[in-house]
N, C-alpha and C. Protein backbone atom coordinates (compact mmCIF):
# COMPACT_ATOMS: atom_id res chain seq x y z
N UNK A 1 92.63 106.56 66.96
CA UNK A 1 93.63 107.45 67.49
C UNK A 1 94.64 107.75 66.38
N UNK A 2 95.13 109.06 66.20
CA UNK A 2 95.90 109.41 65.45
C UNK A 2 97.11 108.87 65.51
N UNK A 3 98.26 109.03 64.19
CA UNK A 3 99.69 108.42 64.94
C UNK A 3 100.33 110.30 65.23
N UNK A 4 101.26 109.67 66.24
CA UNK A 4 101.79 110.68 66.44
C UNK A 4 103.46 110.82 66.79
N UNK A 5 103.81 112.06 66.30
CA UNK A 5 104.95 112.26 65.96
C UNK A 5 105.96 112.75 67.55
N UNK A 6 107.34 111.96 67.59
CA UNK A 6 107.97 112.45 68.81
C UNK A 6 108.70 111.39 69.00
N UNK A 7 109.32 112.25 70.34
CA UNK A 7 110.56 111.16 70.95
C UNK A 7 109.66 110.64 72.23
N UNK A 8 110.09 109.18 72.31
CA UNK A 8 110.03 108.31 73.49
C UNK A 8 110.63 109.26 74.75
N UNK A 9 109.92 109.18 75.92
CA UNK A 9 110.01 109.73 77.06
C UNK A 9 112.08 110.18 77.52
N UNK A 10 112.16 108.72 77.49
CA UNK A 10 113.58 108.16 78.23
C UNK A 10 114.33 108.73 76.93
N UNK A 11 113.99 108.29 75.82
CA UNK A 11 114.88 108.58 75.14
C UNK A 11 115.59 110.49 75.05
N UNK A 12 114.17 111.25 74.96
CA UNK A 12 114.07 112.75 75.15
C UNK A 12 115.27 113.28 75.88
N UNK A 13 114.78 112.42 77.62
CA UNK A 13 115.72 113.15 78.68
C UNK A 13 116.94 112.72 78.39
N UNK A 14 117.50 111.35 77.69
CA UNK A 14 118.93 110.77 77.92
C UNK A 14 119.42 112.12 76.44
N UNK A 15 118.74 112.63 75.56
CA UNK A 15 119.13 113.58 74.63
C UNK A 15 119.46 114.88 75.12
N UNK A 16 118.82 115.24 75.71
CA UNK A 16 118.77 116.38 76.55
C UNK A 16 119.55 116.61 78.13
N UNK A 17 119.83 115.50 78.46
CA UNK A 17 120.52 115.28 79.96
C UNK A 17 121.65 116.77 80.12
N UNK A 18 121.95 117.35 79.15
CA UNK A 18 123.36 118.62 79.40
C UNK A 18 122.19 119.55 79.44
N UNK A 19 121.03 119.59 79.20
CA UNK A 19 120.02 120.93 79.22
C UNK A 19 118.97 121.45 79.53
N UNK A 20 119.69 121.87 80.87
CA UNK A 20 118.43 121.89 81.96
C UNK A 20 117.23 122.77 81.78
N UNK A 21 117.55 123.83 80.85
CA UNK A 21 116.51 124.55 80.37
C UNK A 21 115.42 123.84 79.55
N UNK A 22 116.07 122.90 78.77
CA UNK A 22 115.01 121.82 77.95
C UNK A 22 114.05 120.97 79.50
N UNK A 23 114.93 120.28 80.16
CA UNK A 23 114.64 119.41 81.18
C UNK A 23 113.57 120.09 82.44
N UNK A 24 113.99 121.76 82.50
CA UNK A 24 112.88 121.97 83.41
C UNK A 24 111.31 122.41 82.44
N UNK A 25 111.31 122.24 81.41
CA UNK A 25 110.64 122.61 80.69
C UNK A 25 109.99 121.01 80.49
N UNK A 26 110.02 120.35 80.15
CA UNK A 26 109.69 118.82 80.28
C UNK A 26 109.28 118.67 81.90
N UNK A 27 110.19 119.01 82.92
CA UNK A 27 109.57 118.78 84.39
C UNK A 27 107.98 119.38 84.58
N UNK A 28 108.03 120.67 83.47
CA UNK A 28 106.42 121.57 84.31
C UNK A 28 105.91 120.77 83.23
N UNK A 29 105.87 120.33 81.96
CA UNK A 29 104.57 120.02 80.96
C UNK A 29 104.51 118.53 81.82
N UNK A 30 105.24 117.93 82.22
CA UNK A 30 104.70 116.23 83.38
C UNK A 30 104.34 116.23 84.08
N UNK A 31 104.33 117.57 84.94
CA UNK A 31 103.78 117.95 86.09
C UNK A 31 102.34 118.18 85.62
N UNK A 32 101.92 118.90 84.73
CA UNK A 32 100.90 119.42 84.05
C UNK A 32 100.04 118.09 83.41
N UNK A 33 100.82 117.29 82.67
CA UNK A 33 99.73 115.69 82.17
C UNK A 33 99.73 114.94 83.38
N UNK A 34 100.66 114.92 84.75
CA UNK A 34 100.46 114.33 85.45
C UNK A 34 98.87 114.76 86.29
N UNK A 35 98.54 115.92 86.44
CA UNK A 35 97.72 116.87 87.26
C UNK A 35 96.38 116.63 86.87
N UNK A 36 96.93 116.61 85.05
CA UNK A 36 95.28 116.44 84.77
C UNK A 36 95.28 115.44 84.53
N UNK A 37 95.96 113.88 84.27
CA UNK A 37 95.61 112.65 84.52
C UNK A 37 94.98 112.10 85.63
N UNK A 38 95.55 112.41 86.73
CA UNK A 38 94.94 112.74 88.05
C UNK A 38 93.49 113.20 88.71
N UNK A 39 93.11 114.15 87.40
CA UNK A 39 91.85 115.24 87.68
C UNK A 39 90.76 114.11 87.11
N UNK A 40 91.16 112.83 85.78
CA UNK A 40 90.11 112.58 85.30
C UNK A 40 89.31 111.16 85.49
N UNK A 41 88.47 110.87 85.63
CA UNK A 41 87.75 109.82 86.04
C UNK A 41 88.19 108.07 85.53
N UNK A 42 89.54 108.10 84.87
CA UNK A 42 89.93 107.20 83.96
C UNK A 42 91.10 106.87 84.34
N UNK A 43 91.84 105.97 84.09
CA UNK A 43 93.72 105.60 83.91
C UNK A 43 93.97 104.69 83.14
N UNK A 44 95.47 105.59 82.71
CA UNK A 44 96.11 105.05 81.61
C UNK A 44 96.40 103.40 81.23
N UNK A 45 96.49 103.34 82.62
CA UNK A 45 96.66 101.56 82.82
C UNK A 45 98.16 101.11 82.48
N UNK A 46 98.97 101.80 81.44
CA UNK A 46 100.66 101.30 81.11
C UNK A 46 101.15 102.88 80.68
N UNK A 47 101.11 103.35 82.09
CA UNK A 47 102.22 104.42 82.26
C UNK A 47 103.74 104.29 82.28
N UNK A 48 104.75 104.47 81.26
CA UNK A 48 105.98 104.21 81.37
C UNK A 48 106.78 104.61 80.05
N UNK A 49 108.25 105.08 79.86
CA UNK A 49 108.17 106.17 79.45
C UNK A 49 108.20 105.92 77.78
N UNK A 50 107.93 104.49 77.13
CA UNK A 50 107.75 104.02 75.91
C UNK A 50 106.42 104.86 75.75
N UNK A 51 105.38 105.08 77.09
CA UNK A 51 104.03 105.04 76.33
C UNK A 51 103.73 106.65 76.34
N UNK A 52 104.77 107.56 77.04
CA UNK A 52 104.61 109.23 76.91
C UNK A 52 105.65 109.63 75.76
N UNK A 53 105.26 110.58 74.97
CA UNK A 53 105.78 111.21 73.58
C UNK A 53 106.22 112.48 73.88
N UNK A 54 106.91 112.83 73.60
CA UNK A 54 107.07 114.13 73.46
C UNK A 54 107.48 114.98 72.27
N UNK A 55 106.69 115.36 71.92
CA UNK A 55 106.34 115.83 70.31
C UNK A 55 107.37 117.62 70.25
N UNK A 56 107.97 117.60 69.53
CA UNK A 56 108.85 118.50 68.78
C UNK A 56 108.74 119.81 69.43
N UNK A 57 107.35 120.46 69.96
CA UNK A 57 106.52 121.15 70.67
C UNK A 57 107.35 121.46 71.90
N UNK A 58 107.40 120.15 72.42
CA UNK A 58 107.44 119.96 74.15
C UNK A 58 106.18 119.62 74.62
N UNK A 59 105.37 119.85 73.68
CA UNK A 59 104.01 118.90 74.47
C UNK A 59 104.16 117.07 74.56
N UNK A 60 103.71 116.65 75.57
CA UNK A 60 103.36 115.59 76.15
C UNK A 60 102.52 114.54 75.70
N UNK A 61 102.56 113.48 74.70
CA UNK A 61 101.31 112.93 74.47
C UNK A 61 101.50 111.55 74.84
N UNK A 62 100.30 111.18 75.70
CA UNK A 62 99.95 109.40 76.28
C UNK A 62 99.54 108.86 74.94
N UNK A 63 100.45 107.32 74.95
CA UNK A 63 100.03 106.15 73.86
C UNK A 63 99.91 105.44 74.61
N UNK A 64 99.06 104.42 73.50
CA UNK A 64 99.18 102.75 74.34
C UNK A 64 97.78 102.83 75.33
N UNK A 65 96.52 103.09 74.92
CA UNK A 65 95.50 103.37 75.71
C UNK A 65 94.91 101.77 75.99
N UNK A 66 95.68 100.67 75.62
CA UNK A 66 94.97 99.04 76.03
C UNK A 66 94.71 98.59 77.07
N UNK A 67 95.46 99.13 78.30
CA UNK A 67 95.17 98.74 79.36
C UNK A 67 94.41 99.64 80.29
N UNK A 68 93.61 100.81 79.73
CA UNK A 68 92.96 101.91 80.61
C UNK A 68 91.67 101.13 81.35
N UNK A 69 91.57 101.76 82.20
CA UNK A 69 90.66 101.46 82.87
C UNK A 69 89.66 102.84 83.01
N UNK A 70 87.83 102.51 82.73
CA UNK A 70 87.15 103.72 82.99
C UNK A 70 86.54 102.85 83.97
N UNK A 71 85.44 104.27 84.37
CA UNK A 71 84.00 103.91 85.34
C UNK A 71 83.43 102.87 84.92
N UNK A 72 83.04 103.01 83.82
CA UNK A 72 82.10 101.85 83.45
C UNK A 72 82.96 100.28 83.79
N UNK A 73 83.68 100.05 83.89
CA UNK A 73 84.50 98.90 84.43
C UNK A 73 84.20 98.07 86.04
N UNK A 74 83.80 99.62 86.92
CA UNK A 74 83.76 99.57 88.24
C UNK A 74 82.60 98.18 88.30
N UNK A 75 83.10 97.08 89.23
CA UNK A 75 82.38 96.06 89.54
C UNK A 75 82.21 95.05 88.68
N UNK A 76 82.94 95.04 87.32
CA UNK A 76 83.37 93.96 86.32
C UNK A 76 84.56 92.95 86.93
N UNK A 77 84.50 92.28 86.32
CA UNK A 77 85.49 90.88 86.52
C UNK A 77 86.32 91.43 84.75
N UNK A 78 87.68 91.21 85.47
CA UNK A 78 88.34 92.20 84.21
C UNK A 78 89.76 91.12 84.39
N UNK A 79 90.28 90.84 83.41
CA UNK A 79 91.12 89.40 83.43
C UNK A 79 91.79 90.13 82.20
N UNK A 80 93.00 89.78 82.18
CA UNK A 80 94.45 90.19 81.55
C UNK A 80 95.31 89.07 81.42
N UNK A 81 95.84 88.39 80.29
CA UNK A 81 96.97 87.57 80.53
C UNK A 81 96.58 86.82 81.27
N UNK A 82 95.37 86.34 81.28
CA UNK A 82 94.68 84.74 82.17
C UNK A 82 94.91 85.27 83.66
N UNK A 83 94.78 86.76 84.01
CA UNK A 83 95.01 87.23 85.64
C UNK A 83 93.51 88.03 85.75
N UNK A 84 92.97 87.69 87.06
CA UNK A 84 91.72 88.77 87.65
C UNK A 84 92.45 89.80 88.12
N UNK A 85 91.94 90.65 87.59
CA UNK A 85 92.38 92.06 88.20
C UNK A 85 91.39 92.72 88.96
N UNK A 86 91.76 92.97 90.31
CA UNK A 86 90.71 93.27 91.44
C UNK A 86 91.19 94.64 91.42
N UNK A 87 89.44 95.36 91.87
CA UNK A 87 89.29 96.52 91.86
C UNK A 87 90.45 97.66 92.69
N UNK A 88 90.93 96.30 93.76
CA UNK A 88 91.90 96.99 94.70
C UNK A 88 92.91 97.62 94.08
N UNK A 89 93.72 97.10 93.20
CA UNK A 89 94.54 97.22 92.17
C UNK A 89 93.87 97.88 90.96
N UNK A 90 93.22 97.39 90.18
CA UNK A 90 92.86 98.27 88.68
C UNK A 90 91.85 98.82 88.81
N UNK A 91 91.78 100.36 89.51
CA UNK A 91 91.05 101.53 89.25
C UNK A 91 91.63 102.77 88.59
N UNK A 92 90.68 103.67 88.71
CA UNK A 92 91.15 105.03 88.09
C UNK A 92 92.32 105.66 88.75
N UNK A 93 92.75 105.40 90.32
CA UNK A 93 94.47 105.91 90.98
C UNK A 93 95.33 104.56 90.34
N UNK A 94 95.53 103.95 89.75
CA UNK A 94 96.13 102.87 89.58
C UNK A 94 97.62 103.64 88.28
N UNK A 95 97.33 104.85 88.03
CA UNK A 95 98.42 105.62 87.39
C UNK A 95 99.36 106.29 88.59
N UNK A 96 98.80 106.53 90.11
CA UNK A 96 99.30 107.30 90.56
C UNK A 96 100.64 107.79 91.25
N UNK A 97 100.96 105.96 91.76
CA UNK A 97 102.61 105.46 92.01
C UNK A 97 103.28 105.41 90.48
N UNK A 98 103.14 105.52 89.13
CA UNK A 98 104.20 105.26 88.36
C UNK A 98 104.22 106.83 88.15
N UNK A 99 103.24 107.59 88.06
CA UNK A 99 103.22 109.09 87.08
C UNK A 99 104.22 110.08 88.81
N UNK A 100 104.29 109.13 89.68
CA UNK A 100 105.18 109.89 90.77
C UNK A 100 106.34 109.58 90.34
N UNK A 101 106.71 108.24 90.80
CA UNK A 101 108.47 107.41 90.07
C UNK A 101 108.64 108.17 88.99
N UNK A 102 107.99 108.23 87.82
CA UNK A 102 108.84 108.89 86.45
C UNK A 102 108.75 110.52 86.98
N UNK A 103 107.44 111.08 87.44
CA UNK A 103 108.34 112.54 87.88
C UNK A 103 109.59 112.69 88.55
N UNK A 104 109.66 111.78 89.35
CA UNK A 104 110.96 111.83 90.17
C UNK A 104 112.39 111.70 89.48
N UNK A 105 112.37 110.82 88.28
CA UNK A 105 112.90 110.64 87.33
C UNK A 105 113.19 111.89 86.18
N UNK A 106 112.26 112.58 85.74
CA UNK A 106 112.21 113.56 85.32
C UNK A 106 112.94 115.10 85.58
N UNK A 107 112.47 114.81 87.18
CA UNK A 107 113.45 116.06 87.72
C UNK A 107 114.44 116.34 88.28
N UNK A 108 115.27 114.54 88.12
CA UNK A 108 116.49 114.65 88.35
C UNK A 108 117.45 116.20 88.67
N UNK A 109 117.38 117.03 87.38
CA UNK A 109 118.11 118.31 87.57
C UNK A 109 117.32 119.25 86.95
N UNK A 110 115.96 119.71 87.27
CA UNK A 110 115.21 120.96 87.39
C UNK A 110 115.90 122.54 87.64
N UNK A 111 115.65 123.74 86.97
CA UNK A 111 115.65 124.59 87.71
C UNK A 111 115.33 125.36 88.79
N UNK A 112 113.94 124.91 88.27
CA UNK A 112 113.15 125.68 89.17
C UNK A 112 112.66 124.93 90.78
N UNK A 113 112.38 125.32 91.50
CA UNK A 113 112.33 124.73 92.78
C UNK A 113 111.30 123.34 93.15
N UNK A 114 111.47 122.61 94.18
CA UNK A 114 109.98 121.57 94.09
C UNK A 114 108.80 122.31 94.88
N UNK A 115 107.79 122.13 94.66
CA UNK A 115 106.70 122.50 95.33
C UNK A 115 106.46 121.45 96.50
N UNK A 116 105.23 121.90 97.41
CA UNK A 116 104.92 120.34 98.37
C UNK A 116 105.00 119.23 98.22
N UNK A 117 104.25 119.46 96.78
CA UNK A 117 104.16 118.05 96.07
C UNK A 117 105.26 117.01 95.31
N UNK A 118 106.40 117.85 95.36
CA UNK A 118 107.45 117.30 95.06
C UNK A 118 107.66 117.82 93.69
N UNK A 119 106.65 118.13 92.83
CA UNK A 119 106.69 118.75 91.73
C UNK A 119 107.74 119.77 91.40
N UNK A 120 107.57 119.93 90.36
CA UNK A 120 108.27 121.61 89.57
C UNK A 120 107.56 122.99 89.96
N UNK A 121 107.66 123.73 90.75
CA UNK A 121 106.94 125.27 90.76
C UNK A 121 106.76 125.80 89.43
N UNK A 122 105.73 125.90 88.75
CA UNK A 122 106.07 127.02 87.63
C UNK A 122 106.46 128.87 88.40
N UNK A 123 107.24 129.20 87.88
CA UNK A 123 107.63 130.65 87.87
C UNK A 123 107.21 131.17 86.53
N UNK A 124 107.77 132.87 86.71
CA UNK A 124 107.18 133.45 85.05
C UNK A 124 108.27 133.29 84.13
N UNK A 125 107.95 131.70 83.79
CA UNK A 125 109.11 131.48 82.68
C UNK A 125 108.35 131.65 81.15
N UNK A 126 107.02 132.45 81.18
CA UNK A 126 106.97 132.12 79.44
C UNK A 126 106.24 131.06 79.29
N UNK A 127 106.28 129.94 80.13
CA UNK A 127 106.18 128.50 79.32
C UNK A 127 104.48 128.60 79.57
N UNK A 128 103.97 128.65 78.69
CA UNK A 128 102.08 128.07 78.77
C UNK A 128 101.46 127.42 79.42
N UNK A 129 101.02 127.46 80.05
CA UNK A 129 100.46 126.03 81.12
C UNK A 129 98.66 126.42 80.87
């Protein structure tokens, strides 16, 4: 894995906290790694905001891939720190309660409206998705 360049999650928003134009712009690209983290057959395993980057861009990048969990895992005996980790707990949704908490965190003060999902709506702001 490459190294890569950026600010720590927490650190980003506590920089940015006066600018909501920066901040709803960070709300849709988390909404967006959240969506397709979600979409893929895998998890991050240590979602939290040391392990999301946010690179100069405004793009989003996941570190810290040690604790992921894939398919090929399904029905292994998988032990951490002298702990069994049961399937109940360490599968591929096992991102899905933290990547909610830090959105929630995230959109503290959004512009743009929440969707069902609690998310950010994108509108025609320009921003790429």
């Amino acid at each position: 894995m490459e190294w890569v360049e950026g600010t720590e999650l927490d650190t980003y928003v506590n920089q940015f906290r006066g600018n909501p134009f920066v901040l709803n712009d960070l709300c849709i690209a988390f909404t967006e790694m959240a969506k397709w983290l979600s979409s893929m057959s895998f998890a991050h395993g240590d979602i939290n905001p040391d392990n999301i980057i946010v690179k100069a861009t405004g793009d989003l990048i996941l570190v810290d891939y040690d604790d992921m969990f894939t398919e090929a895992m399904c029905g292994k005996k998988i032990t951490k720190n002298n702990l069994e980790l049961t399937p109940r707990y360490y599968n591929r949704y096992m991102d899905d309660l933290v990547l909610a908490a830090t959105a929630a965190k995230v959109r503290k003060r959004p512009l743009m409206p929440m969707n069902s999902s609690g998310f950010c709506s994108p509108l025609k702001t320009g921003y790429p998705l």
